[in-house]
Protein backbone atom coordinates (compact mmCIF):
# COMPACT_ATOMS: atom_id res chain seq x y z
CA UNK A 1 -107.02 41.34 -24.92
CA UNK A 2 -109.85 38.76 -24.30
CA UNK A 3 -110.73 40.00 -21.22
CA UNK A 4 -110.48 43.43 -22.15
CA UNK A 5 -113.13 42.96 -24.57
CA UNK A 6 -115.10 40.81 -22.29
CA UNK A 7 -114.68 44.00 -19.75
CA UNK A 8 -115.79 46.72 -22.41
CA UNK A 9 -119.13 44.71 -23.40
CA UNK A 10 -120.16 43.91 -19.86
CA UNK A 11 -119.67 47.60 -18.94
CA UNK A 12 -122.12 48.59 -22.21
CA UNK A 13 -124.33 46.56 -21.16
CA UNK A 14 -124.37 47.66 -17.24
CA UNK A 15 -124.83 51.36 -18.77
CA UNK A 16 -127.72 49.78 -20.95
CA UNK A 17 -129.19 48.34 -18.21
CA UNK A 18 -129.09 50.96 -15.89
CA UNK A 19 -130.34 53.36 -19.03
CA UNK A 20 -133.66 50.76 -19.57
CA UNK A 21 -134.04 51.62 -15.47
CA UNK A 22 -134.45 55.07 -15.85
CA UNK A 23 -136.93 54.72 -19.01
CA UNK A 24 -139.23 52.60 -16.75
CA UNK A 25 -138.89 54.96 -13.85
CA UNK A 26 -140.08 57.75 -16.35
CA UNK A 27 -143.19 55.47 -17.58
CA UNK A 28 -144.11 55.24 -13.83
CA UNK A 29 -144.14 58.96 -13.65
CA UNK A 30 -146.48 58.97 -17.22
CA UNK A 31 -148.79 56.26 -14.98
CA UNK A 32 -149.87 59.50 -12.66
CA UNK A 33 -151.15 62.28 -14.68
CA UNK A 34 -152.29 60.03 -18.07
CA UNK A 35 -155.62 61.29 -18.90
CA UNK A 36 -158.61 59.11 -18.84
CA UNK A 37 -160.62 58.39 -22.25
CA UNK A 38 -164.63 59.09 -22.66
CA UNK A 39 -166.47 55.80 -22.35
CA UNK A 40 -168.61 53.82 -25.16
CA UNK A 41 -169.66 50.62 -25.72
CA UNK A 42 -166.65 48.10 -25.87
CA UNK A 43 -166.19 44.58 -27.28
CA UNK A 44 -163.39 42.52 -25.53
CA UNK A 45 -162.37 39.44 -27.47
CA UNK A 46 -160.61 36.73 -25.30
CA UNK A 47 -159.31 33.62 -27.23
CA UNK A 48 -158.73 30.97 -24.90
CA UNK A 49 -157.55 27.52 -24.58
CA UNK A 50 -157.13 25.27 -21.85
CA UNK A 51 -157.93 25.62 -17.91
CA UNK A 52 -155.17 28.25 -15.97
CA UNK A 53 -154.44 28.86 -12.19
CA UNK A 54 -156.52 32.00 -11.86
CA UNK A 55 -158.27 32.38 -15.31
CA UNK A 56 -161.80 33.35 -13.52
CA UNK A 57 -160.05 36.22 -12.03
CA UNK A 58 -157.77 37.49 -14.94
CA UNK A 59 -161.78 37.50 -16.75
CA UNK A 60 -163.14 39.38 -14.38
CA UNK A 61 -160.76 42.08 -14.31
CA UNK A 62 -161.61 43.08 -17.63
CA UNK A 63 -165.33 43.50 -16.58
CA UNK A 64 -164.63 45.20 -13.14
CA UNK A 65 -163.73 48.57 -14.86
CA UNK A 66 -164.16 52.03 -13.92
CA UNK A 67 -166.47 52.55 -17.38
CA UNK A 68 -169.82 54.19 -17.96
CA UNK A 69 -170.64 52.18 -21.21
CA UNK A 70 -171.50 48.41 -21.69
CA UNK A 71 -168.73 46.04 -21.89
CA UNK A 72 -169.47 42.84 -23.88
CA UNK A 73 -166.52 40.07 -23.36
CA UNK A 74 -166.46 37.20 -25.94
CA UNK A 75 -164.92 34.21 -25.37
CA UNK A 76 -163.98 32.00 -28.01
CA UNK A 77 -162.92 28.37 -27.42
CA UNK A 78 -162.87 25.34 -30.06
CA UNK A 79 -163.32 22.39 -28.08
CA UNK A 80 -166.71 21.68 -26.66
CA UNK A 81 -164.41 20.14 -23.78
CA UNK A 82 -162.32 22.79 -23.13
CA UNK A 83 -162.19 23.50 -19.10
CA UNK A 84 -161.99 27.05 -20.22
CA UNK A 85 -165.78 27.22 -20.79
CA UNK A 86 -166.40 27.03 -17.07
CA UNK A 87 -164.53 29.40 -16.12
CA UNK A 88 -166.72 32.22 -18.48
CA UNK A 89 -169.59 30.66 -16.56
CA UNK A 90 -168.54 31.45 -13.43
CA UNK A 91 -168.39 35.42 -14.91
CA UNK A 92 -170.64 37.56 -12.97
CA UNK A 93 -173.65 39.60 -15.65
CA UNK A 94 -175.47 42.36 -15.52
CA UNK A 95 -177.06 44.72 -17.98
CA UNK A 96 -173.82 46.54 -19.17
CA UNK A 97 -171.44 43.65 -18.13
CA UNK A 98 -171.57 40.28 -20.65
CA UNK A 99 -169.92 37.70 -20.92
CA UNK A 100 -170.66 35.51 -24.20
CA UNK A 101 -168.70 31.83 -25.15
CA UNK A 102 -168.54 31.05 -28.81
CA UNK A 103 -167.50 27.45 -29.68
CA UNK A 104 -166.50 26.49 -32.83
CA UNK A 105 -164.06 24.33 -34.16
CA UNK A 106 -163.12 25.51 -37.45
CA UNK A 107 -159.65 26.41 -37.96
CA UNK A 108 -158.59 28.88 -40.43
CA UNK A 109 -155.02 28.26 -41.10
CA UNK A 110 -151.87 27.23 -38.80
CA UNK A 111 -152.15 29.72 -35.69
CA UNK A 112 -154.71 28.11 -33.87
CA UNK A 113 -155.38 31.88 -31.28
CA UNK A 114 -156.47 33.32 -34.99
CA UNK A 115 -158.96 30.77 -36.10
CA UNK A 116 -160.33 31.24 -32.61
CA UNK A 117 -160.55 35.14 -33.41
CA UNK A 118 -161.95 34.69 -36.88
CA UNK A 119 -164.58 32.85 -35.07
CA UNK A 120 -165.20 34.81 -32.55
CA UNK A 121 -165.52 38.05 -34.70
CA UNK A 122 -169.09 37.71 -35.42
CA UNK A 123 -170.59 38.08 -32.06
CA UNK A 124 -168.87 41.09 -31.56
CA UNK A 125 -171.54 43.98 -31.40
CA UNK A 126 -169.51 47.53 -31.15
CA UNK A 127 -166.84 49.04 -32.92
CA UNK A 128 -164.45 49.34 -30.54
CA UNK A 129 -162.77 46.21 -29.98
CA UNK A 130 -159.82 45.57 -27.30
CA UNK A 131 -158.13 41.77 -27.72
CA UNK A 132 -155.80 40.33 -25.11
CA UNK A 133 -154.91 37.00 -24.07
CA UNK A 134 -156.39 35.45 -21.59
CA UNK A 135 -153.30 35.26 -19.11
CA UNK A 136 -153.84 38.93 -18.84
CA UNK A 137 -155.31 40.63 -15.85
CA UNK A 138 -156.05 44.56 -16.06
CA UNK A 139 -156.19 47.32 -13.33
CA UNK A 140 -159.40 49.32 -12.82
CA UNK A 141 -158.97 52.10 -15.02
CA UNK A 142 -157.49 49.56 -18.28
CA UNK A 143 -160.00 50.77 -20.60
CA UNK A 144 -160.25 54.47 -19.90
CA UNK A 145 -156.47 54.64 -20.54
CA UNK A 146 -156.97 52.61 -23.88
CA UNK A 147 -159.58 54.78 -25.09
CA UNK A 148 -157.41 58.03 -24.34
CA UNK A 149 -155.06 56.66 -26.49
CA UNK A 150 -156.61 55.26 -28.81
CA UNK A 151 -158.37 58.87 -29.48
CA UNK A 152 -155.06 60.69 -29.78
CA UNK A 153 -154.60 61.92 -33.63
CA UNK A 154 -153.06 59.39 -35.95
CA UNK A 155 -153.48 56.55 -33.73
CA UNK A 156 -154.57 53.31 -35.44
CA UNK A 157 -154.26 50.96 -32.62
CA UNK A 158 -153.16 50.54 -28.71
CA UNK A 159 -150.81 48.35 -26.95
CA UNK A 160 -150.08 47.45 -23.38
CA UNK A 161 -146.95 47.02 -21.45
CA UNK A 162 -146.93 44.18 -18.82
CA UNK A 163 -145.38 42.94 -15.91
CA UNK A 164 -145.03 38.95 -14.89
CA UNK A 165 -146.96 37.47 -12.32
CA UNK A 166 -145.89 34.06 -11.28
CA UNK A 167 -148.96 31.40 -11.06
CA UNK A 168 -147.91 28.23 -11.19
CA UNK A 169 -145.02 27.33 -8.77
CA UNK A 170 -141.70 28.25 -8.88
CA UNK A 171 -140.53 27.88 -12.41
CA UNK A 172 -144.11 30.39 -13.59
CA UNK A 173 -141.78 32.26 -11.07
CA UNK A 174 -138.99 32.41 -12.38
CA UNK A 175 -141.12 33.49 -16.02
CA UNK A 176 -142.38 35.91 -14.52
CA UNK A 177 -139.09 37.61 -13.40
CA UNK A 178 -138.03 37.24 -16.87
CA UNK A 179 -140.96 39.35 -18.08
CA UNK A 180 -140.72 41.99 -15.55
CA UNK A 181 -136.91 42.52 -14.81
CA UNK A 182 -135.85 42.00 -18.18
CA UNK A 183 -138.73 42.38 -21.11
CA UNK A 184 -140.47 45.20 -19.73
CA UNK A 185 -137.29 47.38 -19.07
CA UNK A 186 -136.58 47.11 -22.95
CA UNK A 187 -140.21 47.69 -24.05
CA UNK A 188 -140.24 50.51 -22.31
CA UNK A 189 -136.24 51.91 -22.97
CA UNK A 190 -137.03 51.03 -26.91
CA UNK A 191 -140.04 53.18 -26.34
CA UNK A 192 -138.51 56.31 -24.75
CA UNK A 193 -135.51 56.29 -27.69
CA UNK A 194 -138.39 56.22 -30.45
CA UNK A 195 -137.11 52.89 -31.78
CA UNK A 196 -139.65 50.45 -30.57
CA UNK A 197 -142.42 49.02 -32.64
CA UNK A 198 -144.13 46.73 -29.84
CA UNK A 199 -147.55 45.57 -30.41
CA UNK A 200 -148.45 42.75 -27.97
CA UNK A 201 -150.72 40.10 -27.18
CA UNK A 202 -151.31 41.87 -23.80
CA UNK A 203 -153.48 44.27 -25.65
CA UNK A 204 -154.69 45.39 -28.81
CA UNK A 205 -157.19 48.46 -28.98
CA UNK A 206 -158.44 49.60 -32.39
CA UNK A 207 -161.65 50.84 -34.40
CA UNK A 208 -163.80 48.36 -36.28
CA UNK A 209 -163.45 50.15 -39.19
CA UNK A 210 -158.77 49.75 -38.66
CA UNK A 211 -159.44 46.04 -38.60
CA UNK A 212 -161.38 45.93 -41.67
CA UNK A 213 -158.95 47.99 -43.46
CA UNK A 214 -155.78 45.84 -42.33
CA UNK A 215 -157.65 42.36 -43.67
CA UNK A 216 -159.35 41.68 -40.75
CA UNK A 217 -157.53 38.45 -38.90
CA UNK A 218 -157.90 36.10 -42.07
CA UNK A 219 -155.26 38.26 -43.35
CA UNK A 220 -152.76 36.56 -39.75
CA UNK A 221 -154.24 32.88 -39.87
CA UNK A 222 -150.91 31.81 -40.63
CA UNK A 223 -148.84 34.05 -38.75
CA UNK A 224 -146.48 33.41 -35.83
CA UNK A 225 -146.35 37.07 -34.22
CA UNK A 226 -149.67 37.82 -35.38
CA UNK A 227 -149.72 40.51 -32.60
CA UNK A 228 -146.38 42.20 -34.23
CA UNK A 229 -148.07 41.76 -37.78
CA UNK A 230 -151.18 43.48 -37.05
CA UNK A 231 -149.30 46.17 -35.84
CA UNK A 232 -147.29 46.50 -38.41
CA UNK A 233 -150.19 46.23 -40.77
CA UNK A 234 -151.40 49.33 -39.47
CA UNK A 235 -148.39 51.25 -39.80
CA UNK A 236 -148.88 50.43 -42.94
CA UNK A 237 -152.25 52.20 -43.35
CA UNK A 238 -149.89 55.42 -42.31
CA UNK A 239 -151.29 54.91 -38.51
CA UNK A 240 -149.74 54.62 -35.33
CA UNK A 241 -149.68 52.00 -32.93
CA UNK A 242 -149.55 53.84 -29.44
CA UNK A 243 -148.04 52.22 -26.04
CA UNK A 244 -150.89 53.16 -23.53
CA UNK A 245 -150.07 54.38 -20.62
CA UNK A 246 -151.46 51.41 -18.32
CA UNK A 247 -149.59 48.50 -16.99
CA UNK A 248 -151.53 45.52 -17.27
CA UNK A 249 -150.32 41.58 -15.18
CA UNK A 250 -149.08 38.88 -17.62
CA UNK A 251 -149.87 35.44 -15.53
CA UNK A 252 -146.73 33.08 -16.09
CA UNK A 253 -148.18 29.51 -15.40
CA UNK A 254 -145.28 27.37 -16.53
CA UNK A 255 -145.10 24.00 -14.04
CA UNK A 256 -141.64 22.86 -15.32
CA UNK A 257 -138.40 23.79 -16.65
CA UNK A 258 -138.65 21.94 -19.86
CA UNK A 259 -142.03 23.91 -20.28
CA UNK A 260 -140.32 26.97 -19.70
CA UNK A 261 -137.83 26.48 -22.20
CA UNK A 262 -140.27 25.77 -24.89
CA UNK A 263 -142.20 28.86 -24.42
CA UNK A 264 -138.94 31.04 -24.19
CA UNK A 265 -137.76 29.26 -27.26
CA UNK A 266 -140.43 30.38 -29.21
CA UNK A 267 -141.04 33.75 -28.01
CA UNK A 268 -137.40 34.68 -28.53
CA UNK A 269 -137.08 32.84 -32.31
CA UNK A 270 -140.22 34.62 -33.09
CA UNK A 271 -138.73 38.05 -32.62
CA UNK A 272 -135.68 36.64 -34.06
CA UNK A 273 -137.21 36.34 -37.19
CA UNK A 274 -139.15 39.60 -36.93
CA UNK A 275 -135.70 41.54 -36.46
CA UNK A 276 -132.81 39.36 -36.31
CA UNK A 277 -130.26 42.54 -36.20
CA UNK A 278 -132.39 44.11 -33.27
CA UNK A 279 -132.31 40.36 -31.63
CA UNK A 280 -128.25 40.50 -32.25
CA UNK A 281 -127.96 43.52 -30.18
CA UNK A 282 -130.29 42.63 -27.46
CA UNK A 283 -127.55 40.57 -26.48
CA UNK A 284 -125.63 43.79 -25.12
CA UNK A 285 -128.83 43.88 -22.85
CA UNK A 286 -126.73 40.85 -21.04
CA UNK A 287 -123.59 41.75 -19.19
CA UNK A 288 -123.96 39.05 -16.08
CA UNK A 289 -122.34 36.45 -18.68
CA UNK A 290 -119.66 38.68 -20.03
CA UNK A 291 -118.62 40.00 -16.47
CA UNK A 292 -118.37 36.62 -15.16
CA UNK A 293 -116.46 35.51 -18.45
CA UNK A 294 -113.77 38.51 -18.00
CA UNK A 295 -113.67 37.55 -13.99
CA UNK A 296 -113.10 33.24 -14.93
CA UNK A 297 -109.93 34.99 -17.86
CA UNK A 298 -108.77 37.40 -15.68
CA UNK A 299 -109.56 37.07 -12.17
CA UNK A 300 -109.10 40.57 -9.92
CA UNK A 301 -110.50 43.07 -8.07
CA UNK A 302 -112.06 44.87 -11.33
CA UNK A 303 -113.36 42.34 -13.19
CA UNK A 304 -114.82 41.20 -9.75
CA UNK A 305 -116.36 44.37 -9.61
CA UNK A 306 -118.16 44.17 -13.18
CA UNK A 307 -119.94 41.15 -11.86
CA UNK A 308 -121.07 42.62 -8.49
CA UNK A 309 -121.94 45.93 -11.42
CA UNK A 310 -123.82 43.79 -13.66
CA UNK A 311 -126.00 42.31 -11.04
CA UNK A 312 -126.57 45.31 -9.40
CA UNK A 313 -127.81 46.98 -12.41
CA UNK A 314 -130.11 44.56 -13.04
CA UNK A 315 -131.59 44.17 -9.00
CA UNK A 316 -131.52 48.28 -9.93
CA UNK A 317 -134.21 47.88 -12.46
CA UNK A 318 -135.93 44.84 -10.09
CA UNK A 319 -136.19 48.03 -7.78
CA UNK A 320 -138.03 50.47 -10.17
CA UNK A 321 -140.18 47.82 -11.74
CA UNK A 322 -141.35 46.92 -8.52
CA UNK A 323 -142.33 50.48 -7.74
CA UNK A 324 -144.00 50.70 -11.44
CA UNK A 325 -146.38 47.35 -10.79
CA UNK A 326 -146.70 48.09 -7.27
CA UNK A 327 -145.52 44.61 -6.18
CA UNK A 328 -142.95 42.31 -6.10
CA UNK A 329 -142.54 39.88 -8.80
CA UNK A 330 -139.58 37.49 -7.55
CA UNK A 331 -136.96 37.33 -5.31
CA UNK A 332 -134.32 39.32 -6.27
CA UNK A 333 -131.77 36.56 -5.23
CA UNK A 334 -132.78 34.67 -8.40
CA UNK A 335 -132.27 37.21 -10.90
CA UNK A 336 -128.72 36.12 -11.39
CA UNK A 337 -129.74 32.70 -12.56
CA UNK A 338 -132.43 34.31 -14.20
CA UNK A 339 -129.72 36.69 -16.16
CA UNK A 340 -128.01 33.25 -17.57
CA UNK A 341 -130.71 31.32 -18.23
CA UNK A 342 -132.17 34.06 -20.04
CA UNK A 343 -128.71 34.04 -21.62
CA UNK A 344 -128.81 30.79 -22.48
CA UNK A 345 -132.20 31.05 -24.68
CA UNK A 346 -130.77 33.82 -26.38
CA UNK A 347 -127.95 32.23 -27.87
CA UNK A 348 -130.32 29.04 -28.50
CA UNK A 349 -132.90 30.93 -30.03
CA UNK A 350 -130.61 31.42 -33.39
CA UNK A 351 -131.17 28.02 -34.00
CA UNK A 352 -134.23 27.25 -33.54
CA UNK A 353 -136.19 26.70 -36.55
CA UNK A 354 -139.45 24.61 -35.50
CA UNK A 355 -140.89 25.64 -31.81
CA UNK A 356 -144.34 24.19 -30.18
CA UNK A 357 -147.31 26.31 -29.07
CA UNK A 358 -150.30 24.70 -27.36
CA UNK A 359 -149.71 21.47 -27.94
CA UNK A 360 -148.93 21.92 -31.67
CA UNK A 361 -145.22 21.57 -33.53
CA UNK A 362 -144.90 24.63 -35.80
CA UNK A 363 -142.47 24.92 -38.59
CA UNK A 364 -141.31 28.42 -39.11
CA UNK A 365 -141.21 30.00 -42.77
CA UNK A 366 -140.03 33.22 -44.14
CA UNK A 367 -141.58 36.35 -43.24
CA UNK A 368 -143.00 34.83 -40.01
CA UNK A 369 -145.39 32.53 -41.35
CA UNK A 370 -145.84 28.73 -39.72
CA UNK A 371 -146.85 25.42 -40.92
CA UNK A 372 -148.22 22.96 -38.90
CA UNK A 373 -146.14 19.90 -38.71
């Protein structure tokens, strides 16, 4: 009866899988004939912290656009140390490309990437304003496809789908692969169903005048998933928040295993406290572990076969997210390791009640607030 069971949840899962495959296959075909949006002066804000592998780069990309308006990047940092500075230095300028740093070290409550923000907002000149993190790196045509969007009726803000990039040796990797063989497919199958409510880090896109309404980021400095919260603080103005359609590069720069874990840990108890029924049935999105439970109970030819199903639904998706980002993000011969480790932090993440974030422990409190601990 076990294995039965086993056998029935694996084989949901494989049809899940397979079902997230076919939404991202169907975002690639909205890639090709998304219009482009009328361009206007732009304010990118980029809270940063700490030197990464290819930060210079993942800048630039926001300034290399195909835009006819001036884009003004702010960086905000809040150490007068912090290696990030030179990296905004090394940004080329020109008359309708900037790139400003603002220092300042006041903090504004626990999350430290809001203070940063709060501080930052000041120097921002135009009333469009796109935020993303700063291990982001955006195609050509990133803002014309956010301001398309962004102009569509009812639309409050814009978000941004990613795909992993592995920058700092093998386990940034094996990130990575977790990001695009695995988050993206859901973010995008959650998005074809209508259930989704993403709004990421990648990218937020929204009027001056949305922000305002919505608090302004004082009203996040001591949220978790400030990201989700803004978003959902727009719904609340009766708005939507719209996934653009533009893939953007999320730069995994993990060096260990143990640093892995932490930032899995978090990211996974932070959206199990955003939606803790919706985190219970993302483990369906998992049938490696169930297959190869049914195949240890009941060893045979068909259980056998739900393990070789399981990972070839999941090397099935590798296949159309590869097409969608135009690269490859990992070896595909990892993604069954990947599959139970991801496993693993699942189940973990339901016990996880204090997680760390850039250097700082973080005690989590109802309704996604933190204290610093």
């Amino acid at each position: 009866m076990i294995v039965l069971v086993l056998s029935a949840v694996a084989l949901l899962g494989i049809a899940l899988v397979l079902a997230a495959a076919a939404a991202s296959w169907r975002f690639r075909r909205r890639l090709r004939t998304a219009p482009l949006g009328a361009a206007e002066p732009v304010s990118l804000l980029k809270p940063l912290h700490g030197g990464e592998p290819r930060l210079v780069a993942n800048l630039r990309s926001f300034l290399d656009q195909s835009w006819a308006a001036p884009i003004d990047l702010i960086a905000g940092v809040q150490r007068e140390d912090d290696p990030a500075s030179d990296a905004v230095a090394a940004l080329p300028a020109g008359p309708d490309r900037t790139a400003r740093l603002v220092r300042d070290p006041r903090r504004h409550g626990a999350n430290a990437k809001i203070g940063n923000l709060i501080n930052m907002m000041p120097a921002a000149r135009h009333d469009l304003i796109v935020l993303s993190d700063s291990d982001i790196a955006a195609p050509p045509d990133y803002l014309a496809r956010l301001a398309a969007a962004l102009d569509a009726p009812g639309v409050g803000a814009v978000t941004c789908a990613y795909a992993g990039r592995g920058d700092g040796g093998f386990w940034s990797l094996f990130g990575a692969a977790m990001l695009s063989y695995q988050f993206l497919p859901s973010v995008l199958f959650a998005d074809a169903l209508g259930t989704g409510d993403a709004c990421m880090g990648s990218t937020i896109a929204l009027r001056r005048e949305t922000l305002e309404a919505i608090g302004g980021f004082e009203a996040f400095a001591d949220i978790l998933a400030d990201d989700h919260a803004i978003g959902a603080a727009v719904r609340a103005l009766g708005l939507k928040v719209s996934l653009a359609p533009v893939l953007v590069t999320h730069a995994s720069v993990e060096p260990s295993l143990a640093a892995l874990l932490r930032h899995e840990l978090r990211w996974a108890a932070t959206v199990r406290d955003l939606n803790p029924g919706g985190m219970l049935g993302m483990t369906l999105l998992h049938p490696l572990p169930f297959a190869l439970a049914a195949l240890a109970l009941g060893p045979g030819w068909m259980t056998g076969a739900l393990v070789a199903g399981a990972i070839g639904a999941r090397w099935t998706v590798a296949a159309v997210i590869d097409r969608l980002a135009e690269r490859k993000t990992a070896p595909w011969l990892l993604l069954p390791l990947r599959d139970l480790l991801t496993f693993a932090v699942h189940i973990a993440c339901f016990f996880v009640r204090r997680v760390e974030w850039r250097g700082a422990r973080l005690a989590m409190r109802e309704a996604g607030r933190i204290e610093a601990r």
